[in-house]
Protein backbone atom coordinates (compact mmCIF):
# COMPACT_ATOMS: atom_id res chain seq x y z
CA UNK A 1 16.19 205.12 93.46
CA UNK A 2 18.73 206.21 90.32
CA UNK A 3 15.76 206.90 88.31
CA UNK A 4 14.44 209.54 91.15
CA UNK A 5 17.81 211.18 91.63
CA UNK A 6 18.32 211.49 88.16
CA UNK A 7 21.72 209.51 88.58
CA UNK A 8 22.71 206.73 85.76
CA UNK A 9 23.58 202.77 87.53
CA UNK A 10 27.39 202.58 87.42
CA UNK A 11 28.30 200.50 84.55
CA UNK A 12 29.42 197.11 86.28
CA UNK A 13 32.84 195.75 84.81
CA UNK A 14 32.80 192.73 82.55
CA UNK A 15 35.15 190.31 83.89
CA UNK A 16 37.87 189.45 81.75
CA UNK A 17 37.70 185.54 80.78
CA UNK A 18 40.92 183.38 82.29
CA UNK A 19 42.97 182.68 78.57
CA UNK A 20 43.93 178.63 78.01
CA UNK A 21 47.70 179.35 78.81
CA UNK A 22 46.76 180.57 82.78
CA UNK A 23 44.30 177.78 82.72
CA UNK A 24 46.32 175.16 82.17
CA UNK A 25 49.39 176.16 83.81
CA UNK A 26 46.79 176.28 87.03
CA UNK A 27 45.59 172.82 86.53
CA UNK A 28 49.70 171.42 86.69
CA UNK A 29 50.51 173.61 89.60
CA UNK A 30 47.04 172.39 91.26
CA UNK A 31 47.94 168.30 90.26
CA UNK A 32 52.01 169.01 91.19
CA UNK A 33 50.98 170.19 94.43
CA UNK A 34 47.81 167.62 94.62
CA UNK A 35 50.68 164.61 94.00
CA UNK A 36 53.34 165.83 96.03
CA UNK A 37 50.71 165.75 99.28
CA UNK A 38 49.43 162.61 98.87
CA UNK A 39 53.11 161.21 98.56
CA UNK A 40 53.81 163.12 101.96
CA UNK A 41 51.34 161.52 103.85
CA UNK A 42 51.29 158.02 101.81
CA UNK A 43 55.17 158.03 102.05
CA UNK A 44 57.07 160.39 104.24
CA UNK A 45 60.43 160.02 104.64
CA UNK A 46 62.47 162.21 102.53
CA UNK A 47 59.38 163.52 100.92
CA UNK A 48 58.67 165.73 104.43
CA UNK A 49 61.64 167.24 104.35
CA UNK A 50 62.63 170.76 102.39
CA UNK A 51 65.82 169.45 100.96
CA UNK A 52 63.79 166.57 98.63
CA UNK A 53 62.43 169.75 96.73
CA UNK A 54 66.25 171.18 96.38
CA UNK A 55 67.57 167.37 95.29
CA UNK A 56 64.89 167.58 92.73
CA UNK A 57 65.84 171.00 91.33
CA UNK A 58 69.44 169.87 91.41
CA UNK A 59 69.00 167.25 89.48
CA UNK A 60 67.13 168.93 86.69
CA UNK A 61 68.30 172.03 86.33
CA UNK A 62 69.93 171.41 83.17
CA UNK A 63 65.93 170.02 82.41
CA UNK A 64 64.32 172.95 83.02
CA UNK A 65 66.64 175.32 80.67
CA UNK A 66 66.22 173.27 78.01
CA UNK A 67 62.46 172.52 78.68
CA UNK A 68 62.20 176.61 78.55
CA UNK A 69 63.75 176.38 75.60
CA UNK A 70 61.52 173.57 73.99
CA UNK A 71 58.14 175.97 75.26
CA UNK A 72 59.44 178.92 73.24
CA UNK A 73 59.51 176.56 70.02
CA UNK A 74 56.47 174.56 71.11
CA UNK A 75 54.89 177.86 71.43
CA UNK A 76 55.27 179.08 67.62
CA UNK A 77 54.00 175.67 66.57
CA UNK A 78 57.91 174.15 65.91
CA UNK A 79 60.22 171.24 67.54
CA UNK A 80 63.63 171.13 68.49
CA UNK A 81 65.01 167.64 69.48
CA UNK A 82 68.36 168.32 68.87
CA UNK A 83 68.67 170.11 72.58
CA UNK A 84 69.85 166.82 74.63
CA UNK A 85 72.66 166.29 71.58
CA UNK A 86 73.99 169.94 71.86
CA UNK A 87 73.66 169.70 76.08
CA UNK A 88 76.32 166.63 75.88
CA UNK A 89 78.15 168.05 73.40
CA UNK A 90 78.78 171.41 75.73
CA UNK A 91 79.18 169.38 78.71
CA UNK A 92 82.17 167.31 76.63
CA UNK A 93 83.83 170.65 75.74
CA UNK A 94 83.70 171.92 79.00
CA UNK A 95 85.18 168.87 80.74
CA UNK A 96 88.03 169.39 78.79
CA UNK A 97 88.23 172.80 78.72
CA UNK A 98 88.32 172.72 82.89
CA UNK A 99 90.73 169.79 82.87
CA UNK A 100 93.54 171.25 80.34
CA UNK A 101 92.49 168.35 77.37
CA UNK A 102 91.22 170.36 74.72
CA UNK A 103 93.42 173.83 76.12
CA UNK A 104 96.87 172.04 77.53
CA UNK A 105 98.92 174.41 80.04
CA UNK A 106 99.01 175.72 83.05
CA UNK A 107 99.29 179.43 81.66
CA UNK A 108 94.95 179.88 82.19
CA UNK A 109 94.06 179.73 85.73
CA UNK A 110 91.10 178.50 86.95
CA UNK A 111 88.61 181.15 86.47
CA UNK A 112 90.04 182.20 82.76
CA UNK A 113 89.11 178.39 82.00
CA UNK A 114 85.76 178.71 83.81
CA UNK A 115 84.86 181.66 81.63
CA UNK A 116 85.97 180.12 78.40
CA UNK A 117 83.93 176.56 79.07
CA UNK A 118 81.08 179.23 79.22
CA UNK A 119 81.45 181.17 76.43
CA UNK A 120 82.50 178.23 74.43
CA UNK A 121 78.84 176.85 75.67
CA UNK A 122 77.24 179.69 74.45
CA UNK A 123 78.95 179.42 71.36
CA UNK A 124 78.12 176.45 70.47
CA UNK A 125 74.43 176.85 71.10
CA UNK A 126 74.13 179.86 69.21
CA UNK A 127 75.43 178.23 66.61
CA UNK A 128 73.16 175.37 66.41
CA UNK A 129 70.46 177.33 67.41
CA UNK A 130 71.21 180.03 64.23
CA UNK A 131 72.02 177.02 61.37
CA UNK A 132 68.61 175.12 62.56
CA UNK A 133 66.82 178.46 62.51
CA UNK A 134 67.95 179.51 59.56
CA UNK A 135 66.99 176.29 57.91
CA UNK A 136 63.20 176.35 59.55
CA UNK A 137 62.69 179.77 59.08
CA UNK A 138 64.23 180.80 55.82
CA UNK A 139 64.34 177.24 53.80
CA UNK A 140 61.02 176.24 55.21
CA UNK A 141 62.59 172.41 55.86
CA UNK A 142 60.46 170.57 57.95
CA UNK A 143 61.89 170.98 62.33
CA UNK A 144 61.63 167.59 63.02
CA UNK A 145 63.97 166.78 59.86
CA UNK A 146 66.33 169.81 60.81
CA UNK A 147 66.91 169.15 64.69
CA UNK A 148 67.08 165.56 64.05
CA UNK A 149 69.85 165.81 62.20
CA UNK A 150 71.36 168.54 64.52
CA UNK A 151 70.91 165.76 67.30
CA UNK A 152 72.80 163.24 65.56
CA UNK A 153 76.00 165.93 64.38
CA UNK A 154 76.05 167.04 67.65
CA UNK A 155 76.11 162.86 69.10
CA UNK A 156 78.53 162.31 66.56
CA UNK A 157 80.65 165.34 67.32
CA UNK A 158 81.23 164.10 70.72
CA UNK A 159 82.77 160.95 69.86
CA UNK A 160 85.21 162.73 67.69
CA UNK A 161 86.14 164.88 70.53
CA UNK A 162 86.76 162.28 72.67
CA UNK A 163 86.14 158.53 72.69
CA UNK A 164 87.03 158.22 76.41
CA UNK A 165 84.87 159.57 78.59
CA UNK A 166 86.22 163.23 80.63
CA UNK A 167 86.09 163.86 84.17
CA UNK A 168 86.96 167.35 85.49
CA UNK A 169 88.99 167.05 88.86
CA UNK A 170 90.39 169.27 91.38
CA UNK A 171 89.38 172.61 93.36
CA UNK A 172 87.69 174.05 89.88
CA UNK A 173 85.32 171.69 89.66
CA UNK A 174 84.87 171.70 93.52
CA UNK A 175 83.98 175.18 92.94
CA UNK A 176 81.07 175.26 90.44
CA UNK A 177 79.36 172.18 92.68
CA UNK A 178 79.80 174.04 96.01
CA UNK A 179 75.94 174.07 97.22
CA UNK A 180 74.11 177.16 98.66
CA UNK A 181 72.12 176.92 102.08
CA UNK A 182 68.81 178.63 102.36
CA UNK A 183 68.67 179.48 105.76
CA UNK A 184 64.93 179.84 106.41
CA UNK A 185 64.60 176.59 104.71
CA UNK A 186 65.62 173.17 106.35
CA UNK A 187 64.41 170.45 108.30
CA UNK A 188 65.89 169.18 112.19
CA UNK A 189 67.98 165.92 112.04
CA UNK A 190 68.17 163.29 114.53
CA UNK A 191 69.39 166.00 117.49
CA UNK A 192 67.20 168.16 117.01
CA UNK A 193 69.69 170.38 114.98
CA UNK A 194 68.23 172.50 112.36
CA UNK A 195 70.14 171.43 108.90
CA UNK A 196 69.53 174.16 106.32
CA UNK A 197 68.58 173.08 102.78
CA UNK A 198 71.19 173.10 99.72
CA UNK A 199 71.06 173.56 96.27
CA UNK A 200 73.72 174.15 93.40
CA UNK A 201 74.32 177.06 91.40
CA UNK A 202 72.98 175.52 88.56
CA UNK A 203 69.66 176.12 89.97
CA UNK A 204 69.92 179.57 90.44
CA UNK A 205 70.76 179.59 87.03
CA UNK A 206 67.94 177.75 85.86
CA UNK A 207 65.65 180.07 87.99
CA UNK A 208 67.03 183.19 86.46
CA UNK A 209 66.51 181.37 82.72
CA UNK A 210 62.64 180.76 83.61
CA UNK A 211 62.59 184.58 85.09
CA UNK A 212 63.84 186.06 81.83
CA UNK A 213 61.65 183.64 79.56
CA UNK A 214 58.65 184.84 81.46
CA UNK A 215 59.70 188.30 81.10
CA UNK A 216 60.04 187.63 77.08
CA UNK A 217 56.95 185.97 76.64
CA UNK A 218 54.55 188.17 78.99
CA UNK A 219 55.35 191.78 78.11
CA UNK A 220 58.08 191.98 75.14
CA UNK A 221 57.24 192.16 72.03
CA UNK A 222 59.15 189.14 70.55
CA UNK A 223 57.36 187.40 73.39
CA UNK A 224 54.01 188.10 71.84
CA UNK A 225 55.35 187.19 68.37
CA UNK A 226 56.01 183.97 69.27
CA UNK A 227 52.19 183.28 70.31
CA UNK A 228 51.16 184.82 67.24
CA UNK A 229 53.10 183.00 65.15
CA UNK A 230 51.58 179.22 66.67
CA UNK A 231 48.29 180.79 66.67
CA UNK A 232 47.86 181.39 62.85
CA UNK A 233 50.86 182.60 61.03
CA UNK A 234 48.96 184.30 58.51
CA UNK A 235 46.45 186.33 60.86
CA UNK A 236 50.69 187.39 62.05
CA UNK A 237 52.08 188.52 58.70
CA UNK A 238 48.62 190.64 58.31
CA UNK A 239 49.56 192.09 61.87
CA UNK A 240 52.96 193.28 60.75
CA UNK A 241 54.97 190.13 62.39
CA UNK A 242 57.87 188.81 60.81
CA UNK A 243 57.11 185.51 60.72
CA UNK A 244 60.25 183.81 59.28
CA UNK A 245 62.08 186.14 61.82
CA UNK A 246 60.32 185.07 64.96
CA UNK A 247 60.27 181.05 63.81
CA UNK A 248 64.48 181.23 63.57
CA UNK A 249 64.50 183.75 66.95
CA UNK A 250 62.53 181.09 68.45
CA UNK A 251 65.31 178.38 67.90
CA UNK A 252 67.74 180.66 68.40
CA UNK A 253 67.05 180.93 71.61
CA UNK A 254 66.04 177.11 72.32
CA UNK A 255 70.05 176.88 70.72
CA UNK A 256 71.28 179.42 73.42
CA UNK A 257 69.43 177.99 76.35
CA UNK A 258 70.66 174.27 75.23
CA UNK A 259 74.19 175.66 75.48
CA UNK A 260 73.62 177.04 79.11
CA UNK A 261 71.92 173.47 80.25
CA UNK A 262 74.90 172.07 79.11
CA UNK A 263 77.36 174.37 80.90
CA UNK A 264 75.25 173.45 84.47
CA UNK A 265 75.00 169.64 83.27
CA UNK A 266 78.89 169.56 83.67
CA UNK A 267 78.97 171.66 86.85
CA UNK A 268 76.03 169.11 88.35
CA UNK A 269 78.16 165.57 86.57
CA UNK A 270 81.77 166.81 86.07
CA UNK A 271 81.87 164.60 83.41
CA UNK A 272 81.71 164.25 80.14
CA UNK A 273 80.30 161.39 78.08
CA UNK A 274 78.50 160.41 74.38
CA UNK A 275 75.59 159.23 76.66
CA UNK A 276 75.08 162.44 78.99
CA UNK A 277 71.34 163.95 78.32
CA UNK A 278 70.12 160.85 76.88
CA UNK A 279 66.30 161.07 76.29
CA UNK A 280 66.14 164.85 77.32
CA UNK A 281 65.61 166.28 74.32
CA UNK A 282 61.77 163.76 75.17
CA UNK A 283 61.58 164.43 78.55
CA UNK A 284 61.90 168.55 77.93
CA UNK A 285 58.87 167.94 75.69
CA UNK A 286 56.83 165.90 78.25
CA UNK A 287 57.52 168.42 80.83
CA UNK A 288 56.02 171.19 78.20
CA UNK A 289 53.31 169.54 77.23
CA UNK A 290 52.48 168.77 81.11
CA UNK A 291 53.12 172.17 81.93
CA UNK A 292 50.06 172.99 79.63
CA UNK A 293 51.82 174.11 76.21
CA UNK A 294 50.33 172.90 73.25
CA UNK A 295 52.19 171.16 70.40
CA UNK A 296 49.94 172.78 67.78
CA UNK A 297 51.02 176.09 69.24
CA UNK A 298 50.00 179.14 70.27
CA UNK A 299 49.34 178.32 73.88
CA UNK A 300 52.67 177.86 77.05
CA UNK A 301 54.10 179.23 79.80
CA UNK A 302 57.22 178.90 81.51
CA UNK A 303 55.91 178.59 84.90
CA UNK A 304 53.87 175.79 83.86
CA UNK A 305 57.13 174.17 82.39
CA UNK A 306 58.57 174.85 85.44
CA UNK A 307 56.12 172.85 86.92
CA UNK A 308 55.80 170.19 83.94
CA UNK A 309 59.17 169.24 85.08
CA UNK A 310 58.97 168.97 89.56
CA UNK A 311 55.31 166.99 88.47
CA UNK A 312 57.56 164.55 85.79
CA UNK A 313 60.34 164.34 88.64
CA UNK A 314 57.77 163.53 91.96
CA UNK A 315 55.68 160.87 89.64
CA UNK A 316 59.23 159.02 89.18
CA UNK A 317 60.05 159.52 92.73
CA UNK A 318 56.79 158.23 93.79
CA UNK A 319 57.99 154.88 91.49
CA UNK A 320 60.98 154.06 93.23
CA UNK A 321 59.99 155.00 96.36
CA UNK A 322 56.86 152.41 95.68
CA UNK A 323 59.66 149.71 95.43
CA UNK A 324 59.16 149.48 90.76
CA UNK A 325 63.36 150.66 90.39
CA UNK A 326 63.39 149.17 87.18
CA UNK A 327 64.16 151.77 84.79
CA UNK A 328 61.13 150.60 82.26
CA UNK A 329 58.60 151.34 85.49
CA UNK A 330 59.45 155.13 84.98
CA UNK A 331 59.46 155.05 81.43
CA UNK A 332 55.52 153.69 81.83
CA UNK A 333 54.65 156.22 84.33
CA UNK A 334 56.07 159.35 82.35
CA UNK A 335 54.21 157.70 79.31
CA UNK A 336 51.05 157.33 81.22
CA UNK A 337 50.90 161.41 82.52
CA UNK A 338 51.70 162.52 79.30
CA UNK A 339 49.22 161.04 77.56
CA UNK A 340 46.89 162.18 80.68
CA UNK A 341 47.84 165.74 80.22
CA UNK A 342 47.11 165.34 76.72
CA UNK A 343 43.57 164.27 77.05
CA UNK A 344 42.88 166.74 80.01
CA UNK A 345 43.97 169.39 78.00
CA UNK A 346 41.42 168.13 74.83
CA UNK A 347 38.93 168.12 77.28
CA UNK A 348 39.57 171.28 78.51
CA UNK A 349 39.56 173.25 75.45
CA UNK A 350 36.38 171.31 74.45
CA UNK A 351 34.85 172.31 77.32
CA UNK A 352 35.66 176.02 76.65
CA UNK A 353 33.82 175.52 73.19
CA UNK A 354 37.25 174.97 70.79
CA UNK A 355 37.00 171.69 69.72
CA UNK A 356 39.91 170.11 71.49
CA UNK A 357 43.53 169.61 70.13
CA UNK A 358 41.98 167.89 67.13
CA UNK A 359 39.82 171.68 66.23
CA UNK A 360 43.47 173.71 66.49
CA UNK A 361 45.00 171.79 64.43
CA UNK A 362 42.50 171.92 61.83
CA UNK A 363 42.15 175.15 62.16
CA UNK A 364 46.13 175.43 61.98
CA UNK A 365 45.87 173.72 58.69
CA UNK A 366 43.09 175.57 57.29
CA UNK A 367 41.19 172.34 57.04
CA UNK A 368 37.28 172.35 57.46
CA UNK A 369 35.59 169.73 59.44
């Protein structure tokens, strides 16, 4: 019939391939929301009602800023476990910068010493973030070697501060933990009265942080840096990147963001302690690596992080609600889905004719198989 009427077929439009990042952020959101079913109907209880979502967010809050954080790094093919060291350290400063220890007097009122705990938070993460940067990026010293140490100064530093452990007291510290309701969100109790769900401010914080990441890494230029840089850092320097620039923006910002987790770990604790964050700095990994980015870089997304870290929180939750609350039970569990997510995402890739994890690496290192 086009022939006849002289008319050319309209050209049909190729359909743009789904890229690994969307792929495998789908697969956590699909398993995160596969999970948290099956424990609804295999457990109810506190698992059918909205507010079991908000406990989980308030818990981890601090978690998913610094697991933001860890995917920017992850992202450009670097490590940063020095974030649950800084986190304790802020949360120690700001204890006792809300309870008159480290700034004696009653001449600052409450909100002056809110502000300062917060700019002394971002303070110190910028400045962790900046030295570690500036060591990766410009000295070329190993990340694991750089943020190892950082994690240890910063553990240390908090000793010096304070031996004793710091609690913050009173109507200031009342104030940062007040809880939000969500009206349109909340389950009936026992009379049949509806009892809206709460969360802390933290989390709106933390939402915001994963917001603004997303932002960075989906339309800004640094964003698209950063993916360039874990792809292949020298197909980046022939594009015009800056490669040692992005590497130390990269921990500058997993500094900044370690700072702000810290800030909302005190307003979630109140307290202040050499052991607060213990083991984040691993579990901020697991949760990227679960949220689909790769550690050879190149390939992450916040959402999936987002996600990485309610699928890490539910499996636990699914432990001790099974009746295993011995601590080692989790610690087996969060072992077991990472190295799951691991192999999926090998599998994947292989599947989508790249080899695997094994391929990018190689191909990372410029060795031939």
């Amino acid at each position: 019939m086009s022939v006849i009427s002289g008319k050319k077929p309209a050209a049909v439009k190729k359909r743009e391939p789904i890229t690994d990042t969307i792929l495998l952020m789908s697969i956590t959101i699909g398993i995160f929301l596969a999970m948290y079913v099956v424990a609804m109907l295999a457990f109810g209880g506190g698992f059918l009602k909205p507010q079991q979502i908000c406990d989980m967010l308030n818990e981890n809050a601090f978690l998913i800023i610094i697991s933001c954080g860890l995917t920017v790094v992850m992202i450009t093919g670097s490590i940063d476990i020095s974030v649950g060291g800084v986190t304790a350290l802020v949360a120690m400063v700001g204890v006792m910068t809300l309870n008159g220890s480290m700034f004696p007097g009653e001449v600052l009122s409450d909100g002056t010493r809110i502000l300062l705990a917060a700019l002394l938070a971002v303070g110190i993460g910028l400045a962790f973030g900046a030295v570690q940067g500036a060591l990766i990026a410009y000295l070329e010293i190993q990340p694991f070697i750089v943020t190892l140490a950082g994690m240890f100064f910063a553990r240390g530093m908090i000793t010096i501060i304070s031996v004793q452990p710091q609690k913050a007291t009173g109507s200031i510290i009342a104030a940062l933990q007040r809880r939000l309701e969500i009206p349109w969100l909340g389950s009936p109790n026992k009379k049949g009265v509806m009892i809206p769900a709460k969360v802390e401010i933290g989390v709106i914080i933390a939402l915001a942080v994963v917001a603004v990441i997303f932002v960075l890494l989906r339309w800004m230029k640094l964003g698209r840096g950063f993916y360039a840089v874990g792809g292949n850092q020298q197909s980046a320097l022939m594009l015009g990147i800056n490669v040692r620039r992005t590497r130390f923006m990269a921990h500058l910002i997993s500094g900044l963001l370690a700072g702000v987790a810290g800030f909302v770990f005190m307003m979630h604790t109140g307290a202040g302690n050499a052991t607060n964050a213990t083991a984040s700095e691993m579990n901020a990994i697991a949760s990227s690596i679960i949220g689909g980015t790769l550690l050879t870089g190149g390939v992450g997304n916040v959402i999936g992080t987002f996600f990485g870290v309610l699928t890490l929180t539910t499996i636990k939750s699914i432990v001790v609600t099974s009746g295993l609350r011995e601590p080692w039970w989790q610690s087996i569990t969060t072992g077991a889905m990472l190295c799951f997510f691991i192999l999926l995402q090998s599998v994947v890739l292989s599947s989508r004719g790249k080899g695997g994890l094994r391929a990018l690496l190689k191909a990372r290192t410029g060795k031939k198989n």
